[in-house]
Protein backbone atom coordinates (compact mmCIF):
# COMPACT_ATOMS: atom_id res chain seq x y z
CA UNK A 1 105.33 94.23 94.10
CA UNK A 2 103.64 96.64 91.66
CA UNK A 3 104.68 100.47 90.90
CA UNK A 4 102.25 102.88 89.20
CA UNK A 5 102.64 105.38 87.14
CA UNK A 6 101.16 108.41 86.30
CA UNK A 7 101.23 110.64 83.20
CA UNK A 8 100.43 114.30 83.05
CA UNK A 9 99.95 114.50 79.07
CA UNK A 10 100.26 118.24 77.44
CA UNK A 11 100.72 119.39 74.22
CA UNK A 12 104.06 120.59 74.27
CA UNK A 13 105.16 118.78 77.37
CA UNK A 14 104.39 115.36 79.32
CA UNK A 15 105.39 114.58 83.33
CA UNK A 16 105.94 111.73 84.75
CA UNK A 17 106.69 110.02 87.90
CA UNK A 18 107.37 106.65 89.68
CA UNK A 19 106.27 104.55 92.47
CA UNK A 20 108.33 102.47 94.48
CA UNK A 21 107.28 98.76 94.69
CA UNK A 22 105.53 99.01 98.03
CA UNK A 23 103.40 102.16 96.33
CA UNK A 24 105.34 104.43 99.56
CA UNK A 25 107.14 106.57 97.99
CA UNK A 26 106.48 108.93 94.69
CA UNK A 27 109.34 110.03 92.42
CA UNK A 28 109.11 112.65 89.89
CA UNK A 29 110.76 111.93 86.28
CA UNK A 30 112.39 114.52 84.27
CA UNK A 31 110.07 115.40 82.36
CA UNK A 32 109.52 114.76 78.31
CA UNK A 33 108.66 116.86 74.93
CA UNK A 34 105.47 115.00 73.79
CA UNK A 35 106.85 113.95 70.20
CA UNK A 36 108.79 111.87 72.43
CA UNK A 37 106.16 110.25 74.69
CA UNK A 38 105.37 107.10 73.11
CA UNK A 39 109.51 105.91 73.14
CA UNK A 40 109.28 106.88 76.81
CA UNK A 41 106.39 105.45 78.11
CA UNK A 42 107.09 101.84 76.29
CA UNK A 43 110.59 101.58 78.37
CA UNK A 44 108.42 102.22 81.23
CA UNK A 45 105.58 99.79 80.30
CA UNK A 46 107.89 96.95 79.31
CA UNK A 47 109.20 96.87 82.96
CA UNK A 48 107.23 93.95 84.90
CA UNK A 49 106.88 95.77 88.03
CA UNK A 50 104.64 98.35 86.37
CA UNK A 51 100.91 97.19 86.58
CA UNK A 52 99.33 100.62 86.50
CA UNK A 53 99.39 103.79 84.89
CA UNK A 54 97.08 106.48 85.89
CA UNK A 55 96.81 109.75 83.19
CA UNK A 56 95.56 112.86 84.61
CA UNK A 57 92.58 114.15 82.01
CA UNK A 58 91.12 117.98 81.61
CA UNK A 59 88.32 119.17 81.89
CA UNK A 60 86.54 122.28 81.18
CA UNK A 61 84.82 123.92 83.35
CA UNK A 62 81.11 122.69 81.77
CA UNK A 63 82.67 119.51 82.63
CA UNK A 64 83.06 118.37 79.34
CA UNK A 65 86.44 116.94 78.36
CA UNK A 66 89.20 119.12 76.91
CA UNK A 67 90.89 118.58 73.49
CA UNK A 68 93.87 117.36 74.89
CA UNK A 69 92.07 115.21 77.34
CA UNK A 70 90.06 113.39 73.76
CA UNK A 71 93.73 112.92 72.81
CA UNK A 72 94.79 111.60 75.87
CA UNK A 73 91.75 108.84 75.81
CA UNK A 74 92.74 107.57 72.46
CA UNK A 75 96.53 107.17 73.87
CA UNK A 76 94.62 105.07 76.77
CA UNK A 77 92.84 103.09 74.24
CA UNK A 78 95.96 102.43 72.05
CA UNK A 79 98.12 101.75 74.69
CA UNK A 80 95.31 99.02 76.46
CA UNK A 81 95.64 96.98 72.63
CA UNK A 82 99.50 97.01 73.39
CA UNK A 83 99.68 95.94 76.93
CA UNK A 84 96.93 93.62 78.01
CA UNK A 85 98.58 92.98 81.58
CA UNK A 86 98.68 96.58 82.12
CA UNK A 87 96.04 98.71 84.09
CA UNK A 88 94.76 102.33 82.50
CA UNK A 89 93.36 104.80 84.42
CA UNK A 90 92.20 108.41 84.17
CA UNK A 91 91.85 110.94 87.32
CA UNK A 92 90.66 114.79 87.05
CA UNK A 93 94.03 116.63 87.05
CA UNK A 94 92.10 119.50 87.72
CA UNK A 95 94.35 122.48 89.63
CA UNK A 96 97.64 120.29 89.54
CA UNK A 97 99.76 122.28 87.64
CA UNK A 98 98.84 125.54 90.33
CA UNK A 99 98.94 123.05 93.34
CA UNK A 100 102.36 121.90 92.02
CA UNK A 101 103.43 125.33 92.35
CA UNK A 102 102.35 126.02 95.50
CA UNK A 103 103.82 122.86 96.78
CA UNK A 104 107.00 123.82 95.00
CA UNK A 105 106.61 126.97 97.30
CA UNK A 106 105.61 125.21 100.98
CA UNK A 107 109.19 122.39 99.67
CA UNK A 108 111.46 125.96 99.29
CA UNK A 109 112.01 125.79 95.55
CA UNK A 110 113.54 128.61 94.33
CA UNK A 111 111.68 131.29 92.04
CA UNK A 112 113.72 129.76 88.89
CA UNK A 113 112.88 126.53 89.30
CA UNK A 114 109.18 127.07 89.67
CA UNK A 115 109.11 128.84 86.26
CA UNK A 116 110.50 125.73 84.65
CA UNK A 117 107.58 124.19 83.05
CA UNK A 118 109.52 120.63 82.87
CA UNK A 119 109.64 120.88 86.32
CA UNK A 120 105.81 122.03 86.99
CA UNK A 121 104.64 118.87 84.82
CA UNK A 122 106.89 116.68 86.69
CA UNK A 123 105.27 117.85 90.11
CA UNK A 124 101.84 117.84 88.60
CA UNK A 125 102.57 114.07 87.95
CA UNK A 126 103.51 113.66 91.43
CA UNK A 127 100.00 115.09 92.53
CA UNK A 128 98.41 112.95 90.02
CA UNK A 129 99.63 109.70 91.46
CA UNK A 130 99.28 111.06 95.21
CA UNK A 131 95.16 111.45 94.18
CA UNK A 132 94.91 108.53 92.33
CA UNK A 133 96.88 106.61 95.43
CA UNK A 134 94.13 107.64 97.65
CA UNK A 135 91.49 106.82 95.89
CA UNK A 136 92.42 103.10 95.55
């Protein structure tokens, strides 16, 4: 079975999360300081099981892509000359960091926790994979 994963790229910061192999169930991973994205990803895209990996991408509000989101296209198009069997994708990650929080809220996370940025990006991964999930 395959697992997907999906990347919410930032400039000081990058989430993650997981599939499982029947695509059920959605784990956050701890998320990662960006100088050390390109180590982490490769352990993740050298696993078999992984066939897909969906990045969230900005946008402004004109709808034009962000700085970060230019970045996060060339990582896509680096990454697709490094692993041929593997899938790229982008999805608007438009509102996930604020509807991370507010799912953070509705799950009971304490106050602390939800002013941990690590912990924000991993949950906006989470939402990232959830959209792209239900889009396929």
């Amino acid at each position: 079975m395959k697992r997907v994963l999906a990347v919410d790229f930032g400039e000081k910061r990058v989430g993650m999360a997981l599939t499982d192999t029947m695509q059920i169930s959605i784990n956050p991973l701890p998320a990662i300081e960006t100088n050390k994205f390109d180590q982490q990803i490769r352990k993740y895209l050298d696993l078999p099981e992984v066939t897909d990996v969906v990045f969230g991408l900005p946008f402004h509000a004109d709808g034009s892509v962000t700085p970060v989101g230019k970045k996060v296209l060339s990582i896509i198009n680096r990454f697709r000359k490094n692993f041929l069997n593997t899938k790229f994708h982008t999805i608007d990650e438009s509102f996930t960091s604020k509807d991370a929080v507010q799912l953070m809220i509705k799950l009971g996370v304490k106050k602390k926790d939800r002013r941990n940025k690590k912990k924000v990006d991993s949950m906006s991964a989470v939402l990232i994979l959830k959209r792209f999930l239900q889009e396929i």
